[in-house]
C-alpha atoms as a PDB file:
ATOM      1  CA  UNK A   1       9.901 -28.393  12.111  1.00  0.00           C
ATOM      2  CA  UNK A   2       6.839 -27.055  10.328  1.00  0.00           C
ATOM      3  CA  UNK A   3       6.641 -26.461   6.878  1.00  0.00           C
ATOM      4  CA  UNK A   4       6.883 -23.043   6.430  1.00  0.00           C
ATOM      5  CA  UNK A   5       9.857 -22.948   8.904  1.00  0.00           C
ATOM      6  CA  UNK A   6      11.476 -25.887   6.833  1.00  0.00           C
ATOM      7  CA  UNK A   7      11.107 -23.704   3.248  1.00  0.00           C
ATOM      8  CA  UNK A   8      12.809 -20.363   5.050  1.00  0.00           C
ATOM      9  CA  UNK A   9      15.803 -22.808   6.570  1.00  0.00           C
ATOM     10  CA  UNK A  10      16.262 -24.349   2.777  1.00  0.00           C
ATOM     11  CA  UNK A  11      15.859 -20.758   1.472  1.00  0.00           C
ATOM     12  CA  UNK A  12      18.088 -19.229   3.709  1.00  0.00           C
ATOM     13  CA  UNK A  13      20.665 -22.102   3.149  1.00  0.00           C
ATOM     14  CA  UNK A  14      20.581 -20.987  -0.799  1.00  0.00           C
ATOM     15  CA  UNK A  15      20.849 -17.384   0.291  1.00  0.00           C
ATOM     16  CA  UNK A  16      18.196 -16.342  -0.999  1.00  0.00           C
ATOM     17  CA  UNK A  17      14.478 -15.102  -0.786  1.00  0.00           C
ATOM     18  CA  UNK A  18      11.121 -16.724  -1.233  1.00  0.00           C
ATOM     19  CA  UNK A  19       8.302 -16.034  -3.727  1.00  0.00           C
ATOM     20  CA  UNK A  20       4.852 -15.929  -2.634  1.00  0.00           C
ATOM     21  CA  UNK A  21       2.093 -15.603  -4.873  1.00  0.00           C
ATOM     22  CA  UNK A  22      -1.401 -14.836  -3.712  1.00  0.00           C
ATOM     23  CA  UNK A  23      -4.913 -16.271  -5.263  1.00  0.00           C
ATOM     24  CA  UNK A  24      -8.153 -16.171  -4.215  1.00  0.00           C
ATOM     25  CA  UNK A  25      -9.866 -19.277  -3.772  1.00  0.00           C
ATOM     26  CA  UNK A  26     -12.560 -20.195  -6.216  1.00  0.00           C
ATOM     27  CA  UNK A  27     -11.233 -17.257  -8.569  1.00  0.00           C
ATOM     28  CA  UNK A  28     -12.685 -16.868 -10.990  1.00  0.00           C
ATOM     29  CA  UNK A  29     -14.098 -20.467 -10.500  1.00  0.00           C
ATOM     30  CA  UNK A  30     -13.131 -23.744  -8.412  1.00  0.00           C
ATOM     31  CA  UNK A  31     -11.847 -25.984 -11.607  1.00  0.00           C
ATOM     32  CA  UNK A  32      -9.978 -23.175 -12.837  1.00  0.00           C
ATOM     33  CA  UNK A  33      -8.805 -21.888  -9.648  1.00  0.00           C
ATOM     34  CA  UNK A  34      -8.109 -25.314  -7.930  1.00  0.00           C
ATOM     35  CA  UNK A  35      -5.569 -25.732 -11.342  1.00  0.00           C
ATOM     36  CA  UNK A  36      -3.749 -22.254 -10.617  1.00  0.00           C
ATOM     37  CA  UNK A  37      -2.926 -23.489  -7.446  1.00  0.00           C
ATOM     38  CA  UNK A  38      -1.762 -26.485  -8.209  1.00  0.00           C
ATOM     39  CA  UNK A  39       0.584 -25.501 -11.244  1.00  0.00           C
ATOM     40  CA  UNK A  40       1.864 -22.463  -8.564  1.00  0.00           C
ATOM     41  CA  UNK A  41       5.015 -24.627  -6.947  1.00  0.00           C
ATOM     42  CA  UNK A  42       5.731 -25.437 -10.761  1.00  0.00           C
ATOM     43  CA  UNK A  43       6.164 -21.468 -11.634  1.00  0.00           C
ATOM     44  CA  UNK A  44       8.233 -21.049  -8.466  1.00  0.00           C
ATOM     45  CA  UNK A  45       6.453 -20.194  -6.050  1.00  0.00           C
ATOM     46  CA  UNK A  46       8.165 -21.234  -2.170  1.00  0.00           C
ATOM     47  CA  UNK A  47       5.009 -20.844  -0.244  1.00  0.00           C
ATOM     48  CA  UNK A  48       1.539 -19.438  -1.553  1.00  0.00           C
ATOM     49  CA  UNK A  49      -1.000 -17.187   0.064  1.00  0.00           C
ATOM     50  CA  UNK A  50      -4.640 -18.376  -0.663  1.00  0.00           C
ATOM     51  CA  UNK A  51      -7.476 -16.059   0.079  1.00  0.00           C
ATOM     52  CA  UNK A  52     -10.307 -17.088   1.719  1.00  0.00           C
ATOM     53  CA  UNK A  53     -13.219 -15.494  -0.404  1.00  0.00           C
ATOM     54  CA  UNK A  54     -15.281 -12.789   1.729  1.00  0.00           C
ATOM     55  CA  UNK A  55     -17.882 -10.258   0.902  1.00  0.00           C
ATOM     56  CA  UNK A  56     -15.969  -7.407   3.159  1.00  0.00           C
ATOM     57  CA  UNK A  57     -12.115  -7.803   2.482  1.00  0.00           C
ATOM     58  CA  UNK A  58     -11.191  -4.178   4.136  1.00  0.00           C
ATOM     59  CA  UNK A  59      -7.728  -4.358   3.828  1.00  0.00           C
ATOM     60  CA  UNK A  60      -7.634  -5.367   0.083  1.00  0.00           C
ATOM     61  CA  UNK A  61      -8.283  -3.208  -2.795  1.00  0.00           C
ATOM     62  CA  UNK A  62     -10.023  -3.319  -5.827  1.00  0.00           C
ATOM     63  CA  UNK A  63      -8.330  -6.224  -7.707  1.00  0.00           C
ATOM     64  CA  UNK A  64      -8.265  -8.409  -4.554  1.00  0.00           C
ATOM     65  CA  UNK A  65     -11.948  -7.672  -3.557  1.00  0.00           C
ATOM     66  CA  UNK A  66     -13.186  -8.490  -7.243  1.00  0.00           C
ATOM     67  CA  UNK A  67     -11.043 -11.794  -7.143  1.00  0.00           C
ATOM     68  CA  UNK A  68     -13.209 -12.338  -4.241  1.00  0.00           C
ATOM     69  CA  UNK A  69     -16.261 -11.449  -6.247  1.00  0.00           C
ATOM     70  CA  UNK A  70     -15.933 -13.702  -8.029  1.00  0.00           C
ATOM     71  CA  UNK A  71     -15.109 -16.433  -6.162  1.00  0.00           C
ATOM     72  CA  UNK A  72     -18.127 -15.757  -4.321  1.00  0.00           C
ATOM     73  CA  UNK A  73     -20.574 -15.609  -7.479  1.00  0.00           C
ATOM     74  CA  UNK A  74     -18.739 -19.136  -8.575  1.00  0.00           C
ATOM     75  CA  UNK A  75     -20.128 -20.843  -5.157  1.00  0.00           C
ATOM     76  CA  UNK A  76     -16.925 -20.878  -3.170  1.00  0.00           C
ATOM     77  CA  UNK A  77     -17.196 -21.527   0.057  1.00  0.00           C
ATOM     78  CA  UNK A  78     -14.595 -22.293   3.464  1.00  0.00           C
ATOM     79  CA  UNK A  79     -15.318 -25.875   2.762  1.00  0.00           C
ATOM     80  CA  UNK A  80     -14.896 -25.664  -0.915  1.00  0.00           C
ATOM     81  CA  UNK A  81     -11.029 -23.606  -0.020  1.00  0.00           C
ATOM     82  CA  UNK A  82     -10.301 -25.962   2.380  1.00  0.00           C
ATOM     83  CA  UNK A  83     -11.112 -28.972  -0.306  1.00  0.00           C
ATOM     84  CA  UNK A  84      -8.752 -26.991  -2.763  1.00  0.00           C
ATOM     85  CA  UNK A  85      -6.164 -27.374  -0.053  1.00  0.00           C
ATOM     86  CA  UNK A  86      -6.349 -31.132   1.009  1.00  0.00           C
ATOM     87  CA  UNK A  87      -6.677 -32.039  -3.020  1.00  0.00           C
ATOM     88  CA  UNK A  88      -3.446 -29.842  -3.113  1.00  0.00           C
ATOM     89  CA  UNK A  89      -1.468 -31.747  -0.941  1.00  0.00           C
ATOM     90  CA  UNK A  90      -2.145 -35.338  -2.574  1.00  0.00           C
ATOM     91  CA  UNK A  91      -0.078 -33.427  -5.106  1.00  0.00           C
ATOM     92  CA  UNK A  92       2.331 -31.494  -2.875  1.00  0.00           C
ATOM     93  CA  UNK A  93       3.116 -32.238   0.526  1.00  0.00           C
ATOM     94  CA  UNK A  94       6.278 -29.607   0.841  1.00  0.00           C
ATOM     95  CA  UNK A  95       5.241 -26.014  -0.221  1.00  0.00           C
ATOM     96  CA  UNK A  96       3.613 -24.503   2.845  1.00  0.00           C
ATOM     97  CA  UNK A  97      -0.074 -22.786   2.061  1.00  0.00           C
ATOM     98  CA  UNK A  98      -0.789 -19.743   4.338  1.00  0.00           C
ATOM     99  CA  UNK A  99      -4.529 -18.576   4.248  1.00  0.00           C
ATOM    100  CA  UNK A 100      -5.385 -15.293   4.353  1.00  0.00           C
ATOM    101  CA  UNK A 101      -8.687 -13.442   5.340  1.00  0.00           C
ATOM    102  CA  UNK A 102     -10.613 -11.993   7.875  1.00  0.00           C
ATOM    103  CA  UNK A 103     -12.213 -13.066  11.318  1.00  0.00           C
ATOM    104  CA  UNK A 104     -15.974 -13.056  10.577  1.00  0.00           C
ATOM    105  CA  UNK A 105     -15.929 -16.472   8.620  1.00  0.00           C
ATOM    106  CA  UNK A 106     -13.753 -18.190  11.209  1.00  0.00           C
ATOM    107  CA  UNK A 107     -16.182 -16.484  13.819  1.00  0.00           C
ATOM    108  CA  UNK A 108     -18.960 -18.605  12.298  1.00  0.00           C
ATOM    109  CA  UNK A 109     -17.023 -21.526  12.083  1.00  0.00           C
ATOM    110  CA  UNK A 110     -16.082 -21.116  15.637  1.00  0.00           C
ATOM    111  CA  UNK A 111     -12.031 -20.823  16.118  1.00  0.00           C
ATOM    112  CA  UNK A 112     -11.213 -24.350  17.474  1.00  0.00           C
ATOM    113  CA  UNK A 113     -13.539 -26.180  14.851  1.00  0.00           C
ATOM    114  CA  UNK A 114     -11.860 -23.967  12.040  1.00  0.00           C
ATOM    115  CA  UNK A 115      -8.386 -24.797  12.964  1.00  0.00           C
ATOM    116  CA  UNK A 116      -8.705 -28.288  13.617  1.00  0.00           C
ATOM    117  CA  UNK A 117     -10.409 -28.352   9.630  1.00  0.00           C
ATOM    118  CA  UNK A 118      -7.517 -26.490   8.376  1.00  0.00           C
ATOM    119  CA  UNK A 119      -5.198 -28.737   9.449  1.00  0.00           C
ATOM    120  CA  UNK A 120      -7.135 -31.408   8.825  1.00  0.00           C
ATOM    121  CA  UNK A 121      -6.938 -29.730   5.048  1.00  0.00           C
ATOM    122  CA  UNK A 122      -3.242 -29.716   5.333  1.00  0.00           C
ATOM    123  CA  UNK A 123      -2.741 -25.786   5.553  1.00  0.00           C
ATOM    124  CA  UNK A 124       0.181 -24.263   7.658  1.00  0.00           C
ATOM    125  CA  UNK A 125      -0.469 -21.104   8.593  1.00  0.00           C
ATOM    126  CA  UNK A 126      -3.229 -18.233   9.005  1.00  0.00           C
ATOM    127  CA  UNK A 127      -3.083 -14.218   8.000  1.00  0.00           C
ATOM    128  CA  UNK A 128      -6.123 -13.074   9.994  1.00  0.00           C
ATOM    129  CA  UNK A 129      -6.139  -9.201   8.991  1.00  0.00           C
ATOM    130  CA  UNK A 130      -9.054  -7.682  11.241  1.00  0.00           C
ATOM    131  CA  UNK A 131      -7.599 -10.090  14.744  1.00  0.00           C
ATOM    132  CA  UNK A 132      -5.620  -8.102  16.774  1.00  0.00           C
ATOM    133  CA  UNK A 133      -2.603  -9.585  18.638  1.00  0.00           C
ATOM    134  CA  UNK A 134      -4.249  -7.606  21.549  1.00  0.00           C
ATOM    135  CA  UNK A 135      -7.556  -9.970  20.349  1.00  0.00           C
ATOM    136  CA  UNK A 136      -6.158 -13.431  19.316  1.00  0.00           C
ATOM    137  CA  UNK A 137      -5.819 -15.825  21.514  1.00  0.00           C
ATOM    138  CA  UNK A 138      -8.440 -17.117  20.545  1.00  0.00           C
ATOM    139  CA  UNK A 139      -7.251 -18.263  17.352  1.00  0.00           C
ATOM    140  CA  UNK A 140      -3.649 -18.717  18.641  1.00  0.00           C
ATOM    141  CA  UNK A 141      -4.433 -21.159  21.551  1.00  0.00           C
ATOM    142  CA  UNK A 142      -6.013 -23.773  19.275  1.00  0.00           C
ATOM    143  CA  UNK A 143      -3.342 -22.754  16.500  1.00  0.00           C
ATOM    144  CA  UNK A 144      -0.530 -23.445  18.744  1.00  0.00           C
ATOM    145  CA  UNK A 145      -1.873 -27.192  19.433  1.00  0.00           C
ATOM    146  CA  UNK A 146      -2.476 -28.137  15.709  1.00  0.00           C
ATOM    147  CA  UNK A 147       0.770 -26.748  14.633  1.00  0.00           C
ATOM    148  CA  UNK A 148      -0.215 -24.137  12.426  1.00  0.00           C
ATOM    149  CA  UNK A 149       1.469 -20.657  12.484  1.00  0.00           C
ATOM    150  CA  UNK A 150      -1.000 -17.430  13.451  1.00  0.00           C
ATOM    151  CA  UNK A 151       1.379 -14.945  11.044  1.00  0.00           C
ATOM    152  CA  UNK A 152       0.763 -11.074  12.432  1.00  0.00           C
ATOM    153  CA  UNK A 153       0.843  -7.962  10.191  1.00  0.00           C
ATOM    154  CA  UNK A 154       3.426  -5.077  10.524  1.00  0.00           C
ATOM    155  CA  UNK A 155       2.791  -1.665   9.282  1.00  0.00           C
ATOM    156  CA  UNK A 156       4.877   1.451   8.374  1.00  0.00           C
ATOM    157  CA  UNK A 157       3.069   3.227  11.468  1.00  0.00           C
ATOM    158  CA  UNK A 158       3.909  -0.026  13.705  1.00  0.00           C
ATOM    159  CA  UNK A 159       5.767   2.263  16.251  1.00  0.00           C
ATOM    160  CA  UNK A 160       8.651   0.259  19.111  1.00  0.00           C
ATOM    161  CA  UNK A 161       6.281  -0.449  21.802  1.00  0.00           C
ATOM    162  CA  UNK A 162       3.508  -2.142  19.070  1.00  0.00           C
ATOM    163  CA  UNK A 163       6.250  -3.929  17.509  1.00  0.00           C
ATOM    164  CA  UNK A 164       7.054  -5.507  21.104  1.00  0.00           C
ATOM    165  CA  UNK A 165       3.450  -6.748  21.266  1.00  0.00           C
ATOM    166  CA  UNK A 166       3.002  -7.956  17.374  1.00  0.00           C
ATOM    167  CA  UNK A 167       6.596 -10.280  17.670  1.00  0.00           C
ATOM    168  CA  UNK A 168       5.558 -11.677  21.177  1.00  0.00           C
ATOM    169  CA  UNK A 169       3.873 -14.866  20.174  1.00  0.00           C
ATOM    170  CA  UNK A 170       3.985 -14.408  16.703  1.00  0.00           C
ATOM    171  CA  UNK A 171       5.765 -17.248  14.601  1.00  0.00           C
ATOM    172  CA  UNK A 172       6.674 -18.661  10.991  1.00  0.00           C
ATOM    173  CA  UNK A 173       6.998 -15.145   9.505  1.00  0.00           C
ATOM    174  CA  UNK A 174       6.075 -11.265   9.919  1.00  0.00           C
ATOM    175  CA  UNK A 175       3.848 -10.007   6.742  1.00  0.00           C
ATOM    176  CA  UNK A 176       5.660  -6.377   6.598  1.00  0.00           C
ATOM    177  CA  UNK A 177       3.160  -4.279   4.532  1.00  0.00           C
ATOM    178  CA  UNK A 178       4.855  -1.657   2.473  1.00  0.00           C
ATOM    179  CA  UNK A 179       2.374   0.783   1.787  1.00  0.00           C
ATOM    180  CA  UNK A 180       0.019   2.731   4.409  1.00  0.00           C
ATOM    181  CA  UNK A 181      -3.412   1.731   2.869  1.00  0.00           C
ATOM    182  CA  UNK A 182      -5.081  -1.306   0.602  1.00  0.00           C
ATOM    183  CA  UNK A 183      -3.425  -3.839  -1.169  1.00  0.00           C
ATOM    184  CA  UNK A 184      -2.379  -2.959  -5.232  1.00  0.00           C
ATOM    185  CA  UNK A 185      -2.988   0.584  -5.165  1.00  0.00           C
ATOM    186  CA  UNK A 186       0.256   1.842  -4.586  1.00  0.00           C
ATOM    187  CA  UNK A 187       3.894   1.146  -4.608  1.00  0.00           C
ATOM    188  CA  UNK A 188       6.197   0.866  -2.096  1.00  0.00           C
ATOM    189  CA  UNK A 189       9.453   3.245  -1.076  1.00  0.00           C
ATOM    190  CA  UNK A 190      12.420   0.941  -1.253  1.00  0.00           C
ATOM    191  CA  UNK A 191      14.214   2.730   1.655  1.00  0.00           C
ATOM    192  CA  UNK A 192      11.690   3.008   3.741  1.00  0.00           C
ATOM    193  CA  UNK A 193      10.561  -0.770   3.235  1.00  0.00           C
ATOM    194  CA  UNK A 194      14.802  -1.269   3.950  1.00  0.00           C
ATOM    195  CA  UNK A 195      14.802   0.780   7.054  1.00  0.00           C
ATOM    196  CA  UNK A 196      11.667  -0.797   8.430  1.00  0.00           C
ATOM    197  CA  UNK A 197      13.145  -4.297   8.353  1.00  0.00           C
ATOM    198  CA  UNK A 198      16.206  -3.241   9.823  1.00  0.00           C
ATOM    199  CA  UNK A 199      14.252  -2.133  12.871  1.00  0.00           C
ATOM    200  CA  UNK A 200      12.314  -5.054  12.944  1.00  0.00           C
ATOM    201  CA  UNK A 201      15.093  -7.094  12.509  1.00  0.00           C
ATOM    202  CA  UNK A 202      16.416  -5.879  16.164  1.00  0.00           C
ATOM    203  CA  UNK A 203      12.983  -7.120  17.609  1.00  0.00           C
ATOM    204  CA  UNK A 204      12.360 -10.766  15.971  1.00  0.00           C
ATOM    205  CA  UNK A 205      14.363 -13.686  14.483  1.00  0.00           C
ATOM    206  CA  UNK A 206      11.701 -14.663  12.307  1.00  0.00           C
ATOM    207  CA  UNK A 207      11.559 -14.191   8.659  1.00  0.00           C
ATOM    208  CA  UNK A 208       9.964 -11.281   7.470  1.00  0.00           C
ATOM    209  CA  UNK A 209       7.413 -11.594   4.133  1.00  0.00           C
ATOM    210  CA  UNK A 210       7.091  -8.046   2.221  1.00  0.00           C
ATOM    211  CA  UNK A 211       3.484  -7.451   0.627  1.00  0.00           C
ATOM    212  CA  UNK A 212       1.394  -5.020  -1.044  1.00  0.00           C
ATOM    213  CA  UNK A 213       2.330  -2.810  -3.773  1.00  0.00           C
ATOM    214  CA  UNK A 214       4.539  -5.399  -5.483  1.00  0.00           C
ATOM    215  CA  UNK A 215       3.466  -5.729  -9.211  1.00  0.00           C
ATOM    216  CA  UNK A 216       6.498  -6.340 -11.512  1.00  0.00           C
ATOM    217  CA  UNK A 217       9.407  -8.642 -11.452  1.00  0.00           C
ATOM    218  CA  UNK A 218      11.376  -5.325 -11.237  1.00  0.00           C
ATOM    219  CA  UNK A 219      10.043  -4.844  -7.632  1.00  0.00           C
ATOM    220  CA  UNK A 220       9.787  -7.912  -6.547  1.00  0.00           C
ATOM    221  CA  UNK A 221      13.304  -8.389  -7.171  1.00  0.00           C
ATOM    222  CA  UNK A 222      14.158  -5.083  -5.716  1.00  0.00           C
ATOM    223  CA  UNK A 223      12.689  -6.381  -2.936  1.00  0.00           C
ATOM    224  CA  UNK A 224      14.297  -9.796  -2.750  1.00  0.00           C
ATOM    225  CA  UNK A 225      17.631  -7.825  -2.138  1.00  0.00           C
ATOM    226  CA  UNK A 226      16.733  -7.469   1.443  1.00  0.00           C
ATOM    227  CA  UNK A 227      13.574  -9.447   2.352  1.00  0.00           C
ATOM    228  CA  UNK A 228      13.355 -13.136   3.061  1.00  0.00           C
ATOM    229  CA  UNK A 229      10.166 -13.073   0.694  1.00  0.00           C
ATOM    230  CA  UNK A 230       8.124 -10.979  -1.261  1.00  0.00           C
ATOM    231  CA  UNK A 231       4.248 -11.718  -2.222  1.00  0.00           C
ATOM    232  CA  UNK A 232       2.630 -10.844  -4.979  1.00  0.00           C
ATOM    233  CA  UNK A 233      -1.343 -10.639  -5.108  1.00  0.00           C
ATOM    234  CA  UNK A 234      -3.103  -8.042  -7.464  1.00  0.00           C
ATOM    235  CA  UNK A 235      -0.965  -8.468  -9.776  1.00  0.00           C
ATOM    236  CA  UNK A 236      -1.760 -12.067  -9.978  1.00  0.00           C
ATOM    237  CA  UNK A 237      -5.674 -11.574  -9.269  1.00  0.00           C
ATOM    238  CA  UNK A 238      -5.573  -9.143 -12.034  1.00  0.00           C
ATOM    239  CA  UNK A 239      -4.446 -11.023 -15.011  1.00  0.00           C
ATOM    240  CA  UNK A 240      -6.818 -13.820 -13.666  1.00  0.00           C
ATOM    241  CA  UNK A 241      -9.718 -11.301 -13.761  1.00  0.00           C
ATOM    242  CA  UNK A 242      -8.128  -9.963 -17.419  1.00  0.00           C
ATOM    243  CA  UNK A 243      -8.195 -13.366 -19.034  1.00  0.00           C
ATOM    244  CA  UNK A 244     -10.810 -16.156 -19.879  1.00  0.00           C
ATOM    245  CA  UNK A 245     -10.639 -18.956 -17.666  1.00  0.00           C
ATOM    246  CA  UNK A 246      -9.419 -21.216 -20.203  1.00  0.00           C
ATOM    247  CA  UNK A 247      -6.337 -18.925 -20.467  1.00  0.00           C
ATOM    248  CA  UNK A 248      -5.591 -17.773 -17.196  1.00  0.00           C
ATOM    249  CA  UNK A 249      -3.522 -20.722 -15.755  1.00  0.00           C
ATOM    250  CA  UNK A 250      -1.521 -20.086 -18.512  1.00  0.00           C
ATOM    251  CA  UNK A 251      -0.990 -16.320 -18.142  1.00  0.00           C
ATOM    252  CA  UNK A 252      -0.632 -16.938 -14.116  1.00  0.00           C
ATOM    253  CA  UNK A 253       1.964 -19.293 -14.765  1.00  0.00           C
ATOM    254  CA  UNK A 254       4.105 -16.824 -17.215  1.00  0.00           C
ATOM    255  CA  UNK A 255       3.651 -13.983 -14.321  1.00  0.00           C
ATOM    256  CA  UNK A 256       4.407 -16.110 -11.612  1.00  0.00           C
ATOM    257  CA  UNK A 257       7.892 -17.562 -13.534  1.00  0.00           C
ATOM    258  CA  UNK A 258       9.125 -14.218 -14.602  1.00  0.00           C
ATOM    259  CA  UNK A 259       8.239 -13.131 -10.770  1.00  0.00           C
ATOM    260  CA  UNK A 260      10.051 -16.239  -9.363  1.00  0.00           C
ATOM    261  CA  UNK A 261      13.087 -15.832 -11.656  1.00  0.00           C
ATOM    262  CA  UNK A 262      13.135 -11.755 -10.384  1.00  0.00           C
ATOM    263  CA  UNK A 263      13.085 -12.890  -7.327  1.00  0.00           C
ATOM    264  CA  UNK A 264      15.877 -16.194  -7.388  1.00  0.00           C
ATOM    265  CA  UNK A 265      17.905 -14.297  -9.176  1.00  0.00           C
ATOM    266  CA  UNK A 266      18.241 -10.932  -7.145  1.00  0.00           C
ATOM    267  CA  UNK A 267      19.531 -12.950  -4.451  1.00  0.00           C
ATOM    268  CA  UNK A 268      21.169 -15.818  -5.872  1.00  0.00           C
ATOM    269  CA  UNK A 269      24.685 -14.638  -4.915  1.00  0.00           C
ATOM    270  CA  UNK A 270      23.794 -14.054  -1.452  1.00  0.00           C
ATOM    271  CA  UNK A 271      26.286 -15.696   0.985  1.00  0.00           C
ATOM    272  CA  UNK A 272      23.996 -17.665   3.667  1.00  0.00           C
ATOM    273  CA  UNK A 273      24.091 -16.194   7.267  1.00  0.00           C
END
């Protein structure tokens, strides 16, 4: 059993959901970033969501794309993220690490070579956000013999016969997005983001991660009610772009615990299915 399917079977044993913070790698530098990370399973977090830095993030808005920024300024690199990983699991070698980005690094890379490195690095699954399930084989082929989940996107305009197509093949979890448009700039519906998982729920088995437009513990929690996880990135990239870096593992940590308690706690009397 993989990691990130182990975490959902403990979670779902405890009845309740998982918190997954997102950073940027190298944000706002490596040292400092590289210690975020590694005090994150400390603060609660169940699985994390580490950005691969990129000059182009489409899908992210403004507090994601400057966490990238500045990753980028600091000299991060793939090989300097994928360091940050394998250093990370010396320390760690239960919470599952999910990296998130976007096709033309991996491109360059060339999609066996990157996913034999990432696993190598000791990283369990992959959020591509401009591949296509239509599009990915390429990355799913190689994925699927290293052992690392390829974890597809669902939208609020993912209509039935999409869905079909985004489940088939797809595995650890489904990344539901709440919002139509970029990360952190709006906030999600609560009964919309309900009746969406409901209907994905008839198509899949698989756990289903809610993102984007989650800022407070008030939400997140909200959302833990009825998700099997909820991840929280601007939020988290903001206070790190708000703070010096000698304070911002600090104030990450504080976020990230009163996030993780939200989150425990909204579905701590859940009775295990």
């Amino acid at each position: 059993m993989s990691r990130i399917a182990q975490r959902f079977a403990e979670l779902k044993a405890k009845g309740r959901a998982a918190f997954v913070p997102f950073i940027t790698a190298g944000d706002p530098d490596l040292e400092t970033s590289r210690a975020i990370l590694n005090a994150l399973p400390g603060a609660g977090a169940d699985l994390i969501e580490l950005g691969m830095p990129f000059s182009d993030p489409m899908a992210d808005g403004p507090a994601v794309q400057a966490s990238s920024q500045r990753a980028l300024k600091a000299g991060a690199t793939m090989a300097r993220t994928l360091e940050m990983v394998r250093d990370f699991r010396i320390r760690d070698s239960k919470t599952p690490i999910v990296l998130m980005g976007y096709y033309n690094p991996v491109h360059a890379i060339g999609a066996d070579k990157f996913v034999k490195e990432v696993a190598a690095a000791g990283a369990d699954g992959l959020i591509i956000v401009d591949l296509p399930p239509e599009e990915d084989a390429v990355l799913q082929t190689p994925a699927k013999a290293a052992g690392i989940d390829v974890i597809r996107l669902v939208t609020p305009t993912t209509h039935e016969a999409r869905l079909a197509k985004v489940v088939n093949g797809a595995s650890g979890f489904l990344y539901y997005v709440s919002i139509a448009g970029v990360t952190g700039t709006k906030s999600f519906a609560e009964a919309d983001v309900k009746a969406a998982l409901a209907r994905i729920r008839k198509a899949t088995a698989l756990p289903i991660a809610v993102g984007f437009g989650i800022r407070t513990p008030a939400q997140a929690g909200a959302i833990a009610g009825f998700a099997d996880a909820a991840v929280v990135g601007s939020a988290i990239v903001s206070v790190i772009g708000d703070h010096p870096a000698a304070s911002a593992v600090t104030k990450v940590t504080e976020l990230c615990r009163a996030l993780a308690d939200s989150i425990h706690a909204a579905t701590s009397d859940k009775v295990p299915a």
